[in-house]
PDB file of N, CA and C in Angstrom:
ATOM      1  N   UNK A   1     -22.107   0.631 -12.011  1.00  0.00           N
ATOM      2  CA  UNK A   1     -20.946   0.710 -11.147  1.00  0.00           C
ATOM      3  C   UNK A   1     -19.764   1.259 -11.950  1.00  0.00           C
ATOM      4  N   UNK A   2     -18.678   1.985 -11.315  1.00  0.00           N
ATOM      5  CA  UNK A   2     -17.970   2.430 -12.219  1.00  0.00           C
ATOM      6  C   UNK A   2     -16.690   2.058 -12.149  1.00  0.00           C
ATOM      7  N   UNK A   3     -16.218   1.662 -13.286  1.00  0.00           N
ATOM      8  CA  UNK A   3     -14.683   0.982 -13.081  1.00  0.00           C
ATOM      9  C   UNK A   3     -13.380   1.844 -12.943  1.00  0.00           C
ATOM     10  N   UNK A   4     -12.951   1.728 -12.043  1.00  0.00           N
ATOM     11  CA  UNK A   4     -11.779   3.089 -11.836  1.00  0.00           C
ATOM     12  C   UNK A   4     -10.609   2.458 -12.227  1.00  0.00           C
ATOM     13  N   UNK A   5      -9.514   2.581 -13.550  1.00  0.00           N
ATOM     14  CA  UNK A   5      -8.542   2.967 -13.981  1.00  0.00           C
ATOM     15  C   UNK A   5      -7.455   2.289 -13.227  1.00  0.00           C
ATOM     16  N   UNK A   6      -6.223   2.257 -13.011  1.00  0.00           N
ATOM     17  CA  UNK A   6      -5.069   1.794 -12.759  1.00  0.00           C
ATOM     18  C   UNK A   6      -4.049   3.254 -12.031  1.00  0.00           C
ATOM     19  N   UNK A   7      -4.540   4.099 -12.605  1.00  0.00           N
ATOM     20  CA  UNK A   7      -4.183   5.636 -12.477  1.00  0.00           C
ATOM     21  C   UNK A   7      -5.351   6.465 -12.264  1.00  0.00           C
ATOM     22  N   UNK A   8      -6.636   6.305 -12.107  1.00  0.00           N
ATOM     23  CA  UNK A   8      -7.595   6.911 -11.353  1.00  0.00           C
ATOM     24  C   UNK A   8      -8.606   7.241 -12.419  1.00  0.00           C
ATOM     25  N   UNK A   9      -8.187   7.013 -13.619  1.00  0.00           N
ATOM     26  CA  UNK A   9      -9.387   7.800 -14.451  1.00  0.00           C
ATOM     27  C   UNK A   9     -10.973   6.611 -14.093  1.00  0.00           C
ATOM     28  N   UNK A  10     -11.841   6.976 -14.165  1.00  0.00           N
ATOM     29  CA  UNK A  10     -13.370   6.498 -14.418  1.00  0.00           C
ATOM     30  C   UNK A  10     -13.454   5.820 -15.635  1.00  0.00           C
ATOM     31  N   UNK A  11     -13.307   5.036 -16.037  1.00  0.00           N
ATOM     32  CA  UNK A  11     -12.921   4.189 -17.479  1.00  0.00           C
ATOM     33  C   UNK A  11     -14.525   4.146 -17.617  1.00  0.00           C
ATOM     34  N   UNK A  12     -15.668   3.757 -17.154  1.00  0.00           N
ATOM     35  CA  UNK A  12     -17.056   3.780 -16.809  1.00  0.00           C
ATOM     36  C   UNK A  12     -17.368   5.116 -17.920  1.00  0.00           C
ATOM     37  N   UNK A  13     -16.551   6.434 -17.502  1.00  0.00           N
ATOM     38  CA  UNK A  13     -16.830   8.166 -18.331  1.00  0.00           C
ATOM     39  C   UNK A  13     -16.044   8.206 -19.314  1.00  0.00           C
ATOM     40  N   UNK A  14     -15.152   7.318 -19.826  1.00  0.00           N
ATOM     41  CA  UNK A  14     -14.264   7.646 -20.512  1.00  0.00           C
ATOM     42  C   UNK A  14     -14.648   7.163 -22.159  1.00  0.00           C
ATOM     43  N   UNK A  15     -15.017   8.284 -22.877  1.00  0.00           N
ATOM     44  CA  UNK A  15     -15.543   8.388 -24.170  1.00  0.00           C
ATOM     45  C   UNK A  15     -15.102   7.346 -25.408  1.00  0.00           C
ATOM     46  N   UNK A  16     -14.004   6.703 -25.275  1.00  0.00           N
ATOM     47  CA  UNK A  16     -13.285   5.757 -25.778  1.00  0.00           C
ATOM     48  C   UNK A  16     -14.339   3.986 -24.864  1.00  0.00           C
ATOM     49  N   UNK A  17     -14.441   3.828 -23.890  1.00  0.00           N
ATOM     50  CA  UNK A  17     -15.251   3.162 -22.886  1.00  0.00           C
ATOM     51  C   UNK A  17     -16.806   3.155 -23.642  1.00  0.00           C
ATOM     52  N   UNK A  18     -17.102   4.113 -24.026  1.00  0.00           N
ATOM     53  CA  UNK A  18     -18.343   4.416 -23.653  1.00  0.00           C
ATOM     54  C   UNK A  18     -18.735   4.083 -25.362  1.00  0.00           C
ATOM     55  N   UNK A  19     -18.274   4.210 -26.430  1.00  0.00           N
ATOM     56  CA  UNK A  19     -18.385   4.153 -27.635  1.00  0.00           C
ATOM     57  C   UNK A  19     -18.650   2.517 -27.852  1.00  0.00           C
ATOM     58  N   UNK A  20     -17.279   1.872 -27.086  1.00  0.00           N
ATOM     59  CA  UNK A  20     -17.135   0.952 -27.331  1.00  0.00           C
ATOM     60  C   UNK A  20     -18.430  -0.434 -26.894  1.00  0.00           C
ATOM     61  N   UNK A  21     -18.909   0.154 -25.842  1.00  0.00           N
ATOM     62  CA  UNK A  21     -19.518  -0.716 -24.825  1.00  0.00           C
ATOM     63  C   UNK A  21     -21.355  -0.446 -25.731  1.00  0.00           C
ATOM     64  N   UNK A  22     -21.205   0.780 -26.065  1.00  0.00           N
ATOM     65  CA  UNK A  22     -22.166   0.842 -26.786  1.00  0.00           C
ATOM     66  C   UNK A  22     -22.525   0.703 -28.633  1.00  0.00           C
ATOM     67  N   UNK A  23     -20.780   0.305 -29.098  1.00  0.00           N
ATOM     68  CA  UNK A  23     -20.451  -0.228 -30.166  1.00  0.00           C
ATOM     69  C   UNK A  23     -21.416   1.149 -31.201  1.00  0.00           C
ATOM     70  N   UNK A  24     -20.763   2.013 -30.744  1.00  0.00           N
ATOM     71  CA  UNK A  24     -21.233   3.097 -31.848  1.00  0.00           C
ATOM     72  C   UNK A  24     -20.090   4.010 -32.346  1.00  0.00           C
ATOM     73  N   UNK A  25     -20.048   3.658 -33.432  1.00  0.00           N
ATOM     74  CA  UNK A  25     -18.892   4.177 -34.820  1.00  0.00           C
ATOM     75  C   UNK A  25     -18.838   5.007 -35.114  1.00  0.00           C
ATOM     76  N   UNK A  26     -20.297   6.437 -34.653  1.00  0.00           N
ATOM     77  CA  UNK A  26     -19.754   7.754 -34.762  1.00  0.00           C
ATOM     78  C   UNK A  26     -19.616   8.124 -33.664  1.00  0.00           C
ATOM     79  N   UNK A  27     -19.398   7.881 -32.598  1.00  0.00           N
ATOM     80  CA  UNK A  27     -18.928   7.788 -31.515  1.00  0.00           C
ATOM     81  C   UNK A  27     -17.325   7.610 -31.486  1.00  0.00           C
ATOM     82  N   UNK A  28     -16.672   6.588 -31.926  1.00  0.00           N
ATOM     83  CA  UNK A  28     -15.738   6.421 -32.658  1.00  0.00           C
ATOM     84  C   UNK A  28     -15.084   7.631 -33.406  1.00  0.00           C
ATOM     85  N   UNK A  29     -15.957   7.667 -34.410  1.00  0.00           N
ATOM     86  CA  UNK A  29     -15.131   9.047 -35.728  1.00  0.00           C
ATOM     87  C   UNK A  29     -14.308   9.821 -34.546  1.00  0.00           C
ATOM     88  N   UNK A  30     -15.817  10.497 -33.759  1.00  0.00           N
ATOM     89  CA  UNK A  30     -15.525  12.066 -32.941  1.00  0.00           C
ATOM     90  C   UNK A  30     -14.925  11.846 -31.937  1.00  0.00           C
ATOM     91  N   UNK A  31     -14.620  10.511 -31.434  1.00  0.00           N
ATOM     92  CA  UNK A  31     -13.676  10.446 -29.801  1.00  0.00           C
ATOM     93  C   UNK A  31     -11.962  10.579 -31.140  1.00  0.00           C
ATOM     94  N   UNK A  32     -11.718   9.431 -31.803  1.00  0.00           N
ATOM     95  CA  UNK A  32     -10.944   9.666 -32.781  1.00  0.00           C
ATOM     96  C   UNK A  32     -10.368  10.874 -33.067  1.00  0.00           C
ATOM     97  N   UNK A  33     -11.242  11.433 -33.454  1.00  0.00           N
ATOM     98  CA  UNK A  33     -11.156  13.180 -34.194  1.00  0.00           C
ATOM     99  C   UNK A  33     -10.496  13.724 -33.162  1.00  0.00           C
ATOM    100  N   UNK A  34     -10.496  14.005 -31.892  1.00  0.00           N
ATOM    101  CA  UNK A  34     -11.016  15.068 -30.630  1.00  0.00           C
ATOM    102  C   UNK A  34      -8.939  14.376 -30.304  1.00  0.00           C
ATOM    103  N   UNK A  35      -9.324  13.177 -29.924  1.00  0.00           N
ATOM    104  CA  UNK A  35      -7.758  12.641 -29.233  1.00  0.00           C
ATOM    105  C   UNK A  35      -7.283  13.102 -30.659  1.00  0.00           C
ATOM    106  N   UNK A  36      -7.132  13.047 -31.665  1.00  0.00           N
ATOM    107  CA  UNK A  36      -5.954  13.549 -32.890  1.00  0.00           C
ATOM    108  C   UNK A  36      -5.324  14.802 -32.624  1.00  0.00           C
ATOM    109  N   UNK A  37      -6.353  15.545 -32.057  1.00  0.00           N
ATOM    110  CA  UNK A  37      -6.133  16.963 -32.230  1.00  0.00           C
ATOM    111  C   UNK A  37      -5.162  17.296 -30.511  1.00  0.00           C
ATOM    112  N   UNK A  38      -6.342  16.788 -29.711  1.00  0.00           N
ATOM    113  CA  UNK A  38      -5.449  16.650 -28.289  1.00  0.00           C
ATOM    114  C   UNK A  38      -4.133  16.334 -28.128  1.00  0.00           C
ATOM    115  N   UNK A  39      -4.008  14.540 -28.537  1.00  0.00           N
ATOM    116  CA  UNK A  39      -2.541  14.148 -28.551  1.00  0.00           C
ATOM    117  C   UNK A  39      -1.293  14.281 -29.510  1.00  0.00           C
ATOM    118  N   UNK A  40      -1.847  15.569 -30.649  1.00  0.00           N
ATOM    119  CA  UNK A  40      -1.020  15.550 -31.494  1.00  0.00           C
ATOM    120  C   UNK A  40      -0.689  14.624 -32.516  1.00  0.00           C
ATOM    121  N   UNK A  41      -1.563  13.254 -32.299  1.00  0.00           N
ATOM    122  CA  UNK A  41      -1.004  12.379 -33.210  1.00  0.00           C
ATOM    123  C   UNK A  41      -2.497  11.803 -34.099  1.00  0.00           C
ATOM    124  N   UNK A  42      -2.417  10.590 -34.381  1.00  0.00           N
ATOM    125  CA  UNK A  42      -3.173  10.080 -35.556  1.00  0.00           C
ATOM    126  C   UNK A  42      -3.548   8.932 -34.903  1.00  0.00           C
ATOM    127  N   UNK A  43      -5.368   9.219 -34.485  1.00  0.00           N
ATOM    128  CA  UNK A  43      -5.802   8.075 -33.861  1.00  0.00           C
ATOM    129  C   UNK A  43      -7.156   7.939 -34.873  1.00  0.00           C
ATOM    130  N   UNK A  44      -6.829   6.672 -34.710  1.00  0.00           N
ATOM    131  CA  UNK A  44      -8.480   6.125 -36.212  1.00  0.00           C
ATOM    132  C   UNK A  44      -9.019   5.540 -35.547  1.00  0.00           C
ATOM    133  N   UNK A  45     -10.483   5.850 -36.188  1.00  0.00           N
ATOM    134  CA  UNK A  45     -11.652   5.364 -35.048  1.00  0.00           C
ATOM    135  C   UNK A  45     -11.859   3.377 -35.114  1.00  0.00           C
ATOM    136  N   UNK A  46     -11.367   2.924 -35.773  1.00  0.00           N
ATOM    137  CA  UNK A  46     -11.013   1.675 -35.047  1.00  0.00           C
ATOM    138  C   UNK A  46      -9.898   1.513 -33.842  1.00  0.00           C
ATOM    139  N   UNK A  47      -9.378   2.306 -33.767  1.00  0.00           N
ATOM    140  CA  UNK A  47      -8.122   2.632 -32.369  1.00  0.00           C
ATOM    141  C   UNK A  47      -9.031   2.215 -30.905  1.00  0.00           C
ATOM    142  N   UNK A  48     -10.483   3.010 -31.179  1.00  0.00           N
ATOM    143  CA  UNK A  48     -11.263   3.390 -30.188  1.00  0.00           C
ATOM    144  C   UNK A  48     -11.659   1.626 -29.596  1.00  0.00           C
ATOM    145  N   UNK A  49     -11.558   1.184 -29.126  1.00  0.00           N
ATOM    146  CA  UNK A  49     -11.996  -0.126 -28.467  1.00  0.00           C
ATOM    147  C   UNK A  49     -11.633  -0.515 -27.212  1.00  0.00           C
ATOM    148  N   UNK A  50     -12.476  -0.171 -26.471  1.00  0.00           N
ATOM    149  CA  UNK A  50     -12.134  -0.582 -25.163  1.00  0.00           C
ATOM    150  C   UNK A  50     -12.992  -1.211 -23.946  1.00  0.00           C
ATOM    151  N   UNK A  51     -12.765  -2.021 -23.851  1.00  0.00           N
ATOM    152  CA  UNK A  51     -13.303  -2.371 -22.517  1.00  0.00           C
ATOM    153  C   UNK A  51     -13.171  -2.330 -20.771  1.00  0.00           C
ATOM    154  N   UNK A  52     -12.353  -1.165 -20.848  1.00  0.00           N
ATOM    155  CA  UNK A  52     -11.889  -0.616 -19.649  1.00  0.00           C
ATOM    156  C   UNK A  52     -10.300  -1.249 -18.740  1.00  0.00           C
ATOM    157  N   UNK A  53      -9.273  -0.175 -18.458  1.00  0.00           N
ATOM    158  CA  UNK A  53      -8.284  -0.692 -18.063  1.00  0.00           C
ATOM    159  C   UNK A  53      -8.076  -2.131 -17.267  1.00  0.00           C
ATOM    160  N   UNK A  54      -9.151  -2.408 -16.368  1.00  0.00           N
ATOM    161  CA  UNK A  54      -8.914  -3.564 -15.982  1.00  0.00           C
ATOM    162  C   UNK A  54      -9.268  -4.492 -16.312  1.00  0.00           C
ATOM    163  N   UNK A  55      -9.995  -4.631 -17.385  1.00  0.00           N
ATOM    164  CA  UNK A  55     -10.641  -6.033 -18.454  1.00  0.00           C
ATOM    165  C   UNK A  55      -9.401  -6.714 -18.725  1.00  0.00           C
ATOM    166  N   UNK A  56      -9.530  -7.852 -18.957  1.00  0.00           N
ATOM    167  CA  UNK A  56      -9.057  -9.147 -19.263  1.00  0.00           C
ATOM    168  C   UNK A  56      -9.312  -9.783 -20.708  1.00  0.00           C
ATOM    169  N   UNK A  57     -10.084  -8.682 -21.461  1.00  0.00           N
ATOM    170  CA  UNK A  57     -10.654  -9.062 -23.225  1.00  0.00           C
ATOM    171  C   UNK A  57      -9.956  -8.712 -23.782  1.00  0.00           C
ATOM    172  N   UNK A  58      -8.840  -7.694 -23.690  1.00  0.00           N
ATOM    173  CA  UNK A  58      -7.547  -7.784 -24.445  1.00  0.00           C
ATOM    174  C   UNK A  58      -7.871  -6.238 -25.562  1.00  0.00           C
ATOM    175  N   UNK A  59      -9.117  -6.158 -25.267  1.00  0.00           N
ATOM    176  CA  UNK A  59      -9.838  -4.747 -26.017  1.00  0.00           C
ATOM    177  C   UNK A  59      -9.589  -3.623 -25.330  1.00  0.00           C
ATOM    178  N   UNK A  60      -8.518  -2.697 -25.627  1.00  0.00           N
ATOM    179  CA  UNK A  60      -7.860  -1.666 -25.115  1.00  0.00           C
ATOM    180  C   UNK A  60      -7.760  -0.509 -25.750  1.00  0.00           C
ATOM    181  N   UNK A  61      -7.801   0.462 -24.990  1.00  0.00           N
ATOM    182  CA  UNK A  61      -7.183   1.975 -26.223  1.00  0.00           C
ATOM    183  C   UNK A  61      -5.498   1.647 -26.758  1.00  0.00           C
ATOM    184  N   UNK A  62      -5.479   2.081 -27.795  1.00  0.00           N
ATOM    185  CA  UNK A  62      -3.420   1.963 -27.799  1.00  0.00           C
ATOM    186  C   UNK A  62      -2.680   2.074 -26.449  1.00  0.00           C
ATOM    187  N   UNK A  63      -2.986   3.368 -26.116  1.00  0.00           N
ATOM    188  CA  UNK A  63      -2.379   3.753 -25.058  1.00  0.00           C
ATOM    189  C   UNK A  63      -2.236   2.825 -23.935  1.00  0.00           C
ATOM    190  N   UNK A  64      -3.590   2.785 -23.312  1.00  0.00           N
ATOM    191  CA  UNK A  64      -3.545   1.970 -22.246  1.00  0.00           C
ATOM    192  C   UNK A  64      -2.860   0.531 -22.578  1.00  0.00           C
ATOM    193  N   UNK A  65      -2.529  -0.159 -23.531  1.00  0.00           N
ATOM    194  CA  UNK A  65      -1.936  -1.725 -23.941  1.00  0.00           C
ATOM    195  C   UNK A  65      -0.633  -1.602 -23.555  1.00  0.00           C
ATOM    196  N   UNK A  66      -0.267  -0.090 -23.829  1.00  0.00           N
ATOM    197  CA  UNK A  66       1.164   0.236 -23.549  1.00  0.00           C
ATOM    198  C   UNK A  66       1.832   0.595 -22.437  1.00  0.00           C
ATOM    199  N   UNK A  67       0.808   1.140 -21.157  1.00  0.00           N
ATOM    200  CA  UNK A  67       0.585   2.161 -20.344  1.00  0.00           C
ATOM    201  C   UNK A  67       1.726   1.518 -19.266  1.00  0.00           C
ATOM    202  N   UNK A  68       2.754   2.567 -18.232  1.00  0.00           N
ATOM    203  CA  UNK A  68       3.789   2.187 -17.546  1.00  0.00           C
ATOM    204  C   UNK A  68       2.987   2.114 -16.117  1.00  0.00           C
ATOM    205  N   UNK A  69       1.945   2.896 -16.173  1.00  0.00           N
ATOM    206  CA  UNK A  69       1.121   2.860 -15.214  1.00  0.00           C
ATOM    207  C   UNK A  69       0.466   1.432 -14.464  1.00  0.00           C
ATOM    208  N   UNK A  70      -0.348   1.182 -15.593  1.00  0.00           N
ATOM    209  CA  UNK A  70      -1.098  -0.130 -15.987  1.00  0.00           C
ATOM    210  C   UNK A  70      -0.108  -0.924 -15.689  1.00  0.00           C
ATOM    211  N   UNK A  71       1.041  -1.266 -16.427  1.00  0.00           N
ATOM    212  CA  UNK A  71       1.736  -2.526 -15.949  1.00  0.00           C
ATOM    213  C   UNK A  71       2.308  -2.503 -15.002  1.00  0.00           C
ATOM    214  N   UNK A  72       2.821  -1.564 -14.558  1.00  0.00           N
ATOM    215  CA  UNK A  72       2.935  -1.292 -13.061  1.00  0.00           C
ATOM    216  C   UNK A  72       2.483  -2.080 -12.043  1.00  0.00           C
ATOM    217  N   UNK A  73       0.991  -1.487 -11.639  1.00  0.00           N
ATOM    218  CA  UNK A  73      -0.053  -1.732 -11.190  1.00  0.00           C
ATOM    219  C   UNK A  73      -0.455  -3.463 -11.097  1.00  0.00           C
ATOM    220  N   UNK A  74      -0.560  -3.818 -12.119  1.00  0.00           N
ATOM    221  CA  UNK A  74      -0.908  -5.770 -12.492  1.00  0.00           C
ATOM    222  C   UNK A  74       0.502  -6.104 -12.614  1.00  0.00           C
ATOM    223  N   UNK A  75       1.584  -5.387 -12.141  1.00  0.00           N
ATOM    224  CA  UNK A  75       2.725  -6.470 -11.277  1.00  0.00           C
ATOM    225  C   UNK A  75       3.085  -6.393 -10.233  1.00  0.00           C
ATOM    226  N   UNK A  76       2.672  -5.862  -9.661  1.00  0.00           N
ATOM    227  CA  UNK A  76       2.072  -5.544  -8.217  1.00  0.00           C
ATOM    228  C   UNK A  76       1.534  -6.267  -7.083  1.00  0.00           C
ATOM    229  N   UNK A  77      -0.095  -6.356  -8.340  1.00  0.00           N
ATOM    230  CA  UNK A  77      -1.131  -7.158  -8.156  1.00  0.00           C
ATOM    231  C   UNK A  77      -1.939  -5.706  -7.323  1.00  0.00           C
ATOM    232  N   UNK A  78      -1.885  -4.764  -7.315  1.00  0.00           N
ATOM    233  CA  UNK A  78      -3.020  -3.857  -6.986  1.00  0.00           C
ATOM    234  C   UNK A  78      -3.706  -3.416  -7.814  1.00  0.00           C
ATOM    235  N   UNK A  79      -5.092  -2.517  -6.977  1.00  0.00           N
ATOM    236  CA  UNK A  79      -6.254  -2.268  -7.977  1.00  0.00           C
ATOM    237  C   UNK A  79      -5.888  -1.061  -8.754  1.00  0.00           C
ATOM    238  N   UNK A  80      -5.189  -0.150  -8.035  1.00  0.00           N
ATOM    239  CA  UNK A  80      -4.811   0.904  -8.615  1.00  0.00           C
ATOM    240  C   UNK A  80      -3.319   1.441  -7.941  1.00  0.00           C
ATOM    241  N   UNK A  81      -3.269   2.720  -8.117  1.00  0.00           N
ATOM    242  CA  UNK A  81      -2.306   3.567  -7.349  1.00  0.00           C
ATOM    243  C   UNK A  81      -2.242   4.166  -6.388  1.00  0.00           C
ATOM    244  N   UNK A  82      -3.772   4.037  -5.772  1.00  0.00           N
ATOM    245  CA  UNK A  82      -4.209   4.386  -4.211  1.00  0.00           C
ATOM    246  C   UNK A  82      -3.741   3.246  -3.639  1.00  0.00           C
ATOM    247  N   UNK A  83      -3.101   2.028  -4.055  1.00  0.00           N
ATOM    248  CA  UNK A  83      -2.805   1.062  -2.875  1.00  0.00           C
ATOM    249  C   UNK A  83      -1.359   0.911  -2.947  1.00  0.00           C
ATOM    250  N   UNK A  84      -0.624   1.643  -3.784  1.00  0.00           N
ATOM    251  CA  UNK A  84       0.250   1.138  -3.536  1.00  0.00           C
ATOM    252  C   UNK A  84       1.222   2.238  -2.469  1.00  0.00           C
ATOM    253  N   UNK A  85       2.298   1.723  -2.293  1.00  0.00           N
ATOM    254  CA  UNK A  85       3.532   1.939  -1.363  1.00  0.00           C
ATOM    255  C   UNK A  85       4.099   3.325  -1.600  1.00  0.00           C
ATOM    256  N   UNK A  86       4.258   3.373  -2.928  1.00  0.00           N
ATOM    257  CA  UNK A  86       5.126   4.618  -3.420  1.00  0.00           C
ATOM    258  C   UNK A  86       4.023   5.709  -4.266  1.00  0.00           C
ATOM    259  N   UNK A  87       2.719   5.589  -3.484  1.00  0.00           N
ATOM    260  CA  UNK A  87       1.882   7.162  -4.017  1.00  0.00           C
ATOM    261  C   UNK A  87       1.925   8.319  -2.994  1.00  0.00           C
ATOM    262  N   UNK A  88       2.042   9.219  -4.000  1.00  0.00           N
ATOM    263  CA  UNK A  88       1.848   8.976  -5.492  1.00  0.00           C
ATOM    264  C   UNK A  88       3.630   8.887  -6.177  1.00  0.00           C
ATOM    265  N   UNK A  89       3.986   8.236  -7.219  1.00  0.00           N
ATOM    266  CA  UNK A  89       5.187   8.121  -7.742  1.00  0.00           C
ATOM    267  C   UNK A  89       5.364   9.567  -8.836  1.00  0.00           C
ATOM    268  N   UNK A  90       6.454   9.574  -9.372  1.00  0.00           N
ATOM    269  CA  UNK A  90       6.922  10.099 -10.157  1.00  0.00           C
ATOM    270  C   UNK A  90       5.721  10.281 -11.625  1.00  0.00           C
ATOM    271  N   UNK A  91       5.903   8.984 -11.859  1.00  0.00           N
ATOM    272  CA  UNK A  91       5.338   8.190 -13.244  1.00  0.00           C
ATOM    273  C   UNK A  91       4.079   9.004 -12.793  1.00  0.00           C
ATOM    274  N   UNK A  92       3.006   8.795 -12.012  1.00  0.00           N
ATOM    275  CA  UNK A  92       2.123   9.137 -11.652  1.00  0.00           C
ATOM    276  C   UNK A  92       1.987  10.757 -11.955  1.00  0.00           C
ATOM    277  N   UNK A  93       1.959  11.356 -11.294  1.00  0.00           N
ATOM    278  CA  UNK A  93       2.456  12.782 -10.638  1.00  0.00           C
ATOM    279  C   UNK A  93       2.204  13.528 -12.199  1.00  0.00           C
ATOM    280  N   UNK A  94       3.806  12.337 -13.354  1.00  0.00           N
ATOM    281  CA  UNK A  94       3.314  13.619 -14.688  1.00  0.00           C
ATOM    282  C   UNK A  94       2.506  13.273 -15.514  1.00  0.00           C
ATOM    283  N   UNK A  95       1.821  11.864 -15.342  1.00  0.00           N
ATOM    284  CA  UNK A  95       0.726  11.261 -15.861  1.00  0.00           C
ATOM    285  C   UNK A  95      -0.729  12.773 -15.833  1.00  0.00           C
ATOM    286  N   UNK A  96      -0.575  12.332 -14.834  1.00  0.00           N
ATOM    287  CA  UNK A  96      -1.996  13.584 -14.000  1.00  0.00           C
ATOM    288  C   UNK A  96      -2.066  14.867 -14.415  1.00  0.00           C
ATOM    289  N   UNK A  97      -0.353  15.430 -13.885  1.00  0.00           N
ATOM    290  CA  UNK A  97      -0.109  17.139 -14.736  1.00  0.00           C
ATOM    291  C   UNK A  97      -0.434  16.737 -16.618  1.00  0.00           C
ATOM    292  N   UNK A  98      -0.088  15.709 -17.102  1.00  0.00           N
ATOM    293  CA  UNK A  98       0.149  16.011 -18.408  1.00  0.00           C
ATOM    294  C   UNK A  98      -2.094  16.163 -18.940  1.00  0.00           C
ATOM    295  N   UNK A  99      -2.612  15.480 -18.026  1.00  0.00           N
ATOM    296  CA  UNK A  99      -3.809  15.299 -18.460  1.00  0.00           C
ATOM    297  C   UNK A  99      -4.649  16.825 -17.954  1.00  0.00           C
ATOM    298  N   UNK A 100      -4.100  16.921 -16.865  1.00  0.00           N
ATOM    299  CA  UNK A 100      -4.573  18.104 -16.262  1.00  0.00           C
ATOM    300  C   UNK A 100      -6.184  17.578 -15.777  1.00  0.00           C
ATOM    301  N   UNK A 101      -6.411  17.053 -15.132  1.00  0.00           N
ATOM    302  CA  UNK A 101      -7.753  16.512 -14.601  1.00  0.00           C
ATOM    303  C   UNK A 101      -7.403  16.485 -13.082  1.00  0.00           C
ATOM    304  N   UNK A 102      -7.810  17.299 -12.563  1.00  0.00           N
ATOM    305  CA  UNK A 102      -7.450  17.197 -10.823  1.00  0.00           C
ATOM    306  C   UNK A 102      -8.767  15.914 -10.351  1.00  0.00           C
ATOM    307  N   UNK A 103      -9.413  16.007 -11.166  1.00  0.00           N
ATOM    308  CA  UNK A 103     -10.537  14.488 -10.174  1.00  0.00           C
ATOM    309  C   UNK A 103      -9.500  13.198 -10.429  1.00  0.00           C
ATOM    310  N   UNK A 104      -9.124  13.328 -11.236  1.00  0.00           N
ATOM    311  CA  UNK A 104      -8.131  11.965 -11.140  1.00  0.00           C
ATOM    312  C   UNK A 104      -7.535  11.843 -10.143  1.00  0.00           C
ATOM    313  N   UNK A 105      -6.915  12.482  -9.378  1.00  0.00           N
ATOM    314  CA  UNK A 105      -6.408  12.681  -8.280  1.00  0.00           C
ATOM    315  C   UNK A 105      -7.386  12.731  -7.042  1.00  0.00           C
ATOM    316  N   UNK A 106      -8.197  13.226  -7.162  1.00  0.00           N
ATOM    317  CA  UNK A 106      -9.255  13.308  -6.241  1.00  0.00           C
ATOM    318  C   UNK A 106      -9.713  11.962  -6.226  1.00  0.00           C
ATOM    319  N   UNK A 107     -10.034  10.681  -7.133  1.00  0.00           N
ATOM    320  CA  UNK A 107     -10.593  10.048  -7.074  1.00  0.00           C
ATOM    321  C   UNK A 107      -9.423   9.012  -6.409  1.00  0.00           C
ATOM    322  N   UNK A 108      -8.480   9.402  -6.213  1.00  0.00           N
ATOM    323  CA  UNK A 108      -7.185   8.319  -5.732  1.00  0.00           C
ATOM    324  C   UNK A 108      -7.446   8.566  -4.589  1.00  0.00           C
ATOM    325  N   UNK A 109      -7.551  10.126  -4.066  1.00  0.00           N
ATOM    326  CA  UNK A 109      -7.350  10.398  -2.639  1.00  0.00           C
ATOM    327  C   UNK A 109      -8.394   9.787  -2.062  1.00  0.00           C
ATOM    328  N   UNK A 110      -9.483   9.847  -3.051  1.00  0.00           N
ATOM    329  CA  UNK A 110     -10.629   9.024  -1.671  1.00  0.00           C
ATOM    330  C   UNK A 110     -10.332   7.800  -1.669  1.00  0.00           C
ATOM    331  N   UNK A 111      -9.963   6.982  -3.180  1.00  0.00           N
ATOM    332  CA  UNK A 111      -9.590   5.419  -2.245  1.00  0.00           C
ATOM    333  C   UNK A 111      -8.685   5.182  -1.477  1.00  0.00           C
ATOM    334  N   UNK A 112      -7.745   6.360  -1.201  1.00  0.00           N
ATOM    335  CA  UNK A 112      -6.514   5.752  -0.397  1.00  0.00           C
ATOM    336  C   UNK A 112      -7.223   6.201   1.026  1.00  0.00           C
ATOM    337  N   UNK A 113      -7.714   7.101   1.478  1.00  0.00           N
ATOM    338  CA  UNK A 113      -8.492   7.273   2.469  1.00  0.00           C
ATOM    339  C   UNK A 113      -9.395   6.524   3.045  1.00  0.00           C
ATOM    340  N   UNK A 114      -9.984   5.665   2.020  1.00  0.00           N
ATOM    341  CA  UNK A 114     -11.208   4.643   2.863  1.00  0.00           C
ATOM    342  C   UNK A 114     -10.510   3.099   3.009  1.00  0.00           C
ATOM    343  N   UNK A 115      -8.605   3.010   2.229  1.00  0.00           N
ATOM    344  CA  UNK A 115      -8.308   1.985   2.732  1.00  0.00           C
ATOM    345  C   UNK A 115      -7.430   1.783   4.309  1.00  0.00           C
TER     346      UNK A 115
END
């Protein structure tokens, strides 16, 4: 089953998710390596730990621990950003452009459609 994000990503596909759940360390190095180069900054493959945005184990990417999205969302009390009031928001909107993944979006539109 796949766990969908706070902001729409597939946390289930998400290479940081997927390392972790399968606790493999070169998995790690190269998700590490790949986001350094992507986000411009300095991510070490212990960074990589996650158990998906909506876990409760406290095992998170940096990002997401920090995310305006995410806390958003769990003060709310919704599952994501397909339920709420003000989608898509601002916050949202350059979240998405900055990633450039149109299924993220796609994957909002269908939950807001089947609610």
């Amino acid at each position: 089953m796949n766990m969908i994000a706070y902001c729409g990503i597939t946390c289930t596909l998400c290479p940081a998710y997927r390392a972790t759940q399968e606790d493999d360390n070169g998995a790690r190095k190269k998700v590490a390596s790949q986001w350094s180069t992507l986000l411009k900054t300095e991510i070490l493959p212990e960074d990589i730990n996650c158990d998906g945005c909506l876990s409760s184990s406290g095992r998170l990417f940096k990002h997401c621990g920090t995310c305006t999205i995410r806390r958003s969302n769990r003060e709310k009390g919704i599952d994501n950003c397909a339920h709420c009031e003000e989608y898509p928001c601002e916050k949202l909107n350059l979240f998405l452009e900055q990633l450039g993944m149109p299924e993220i979006k796609n994957t909002l539109e269908a939950i807001r459609s089947k609610a």
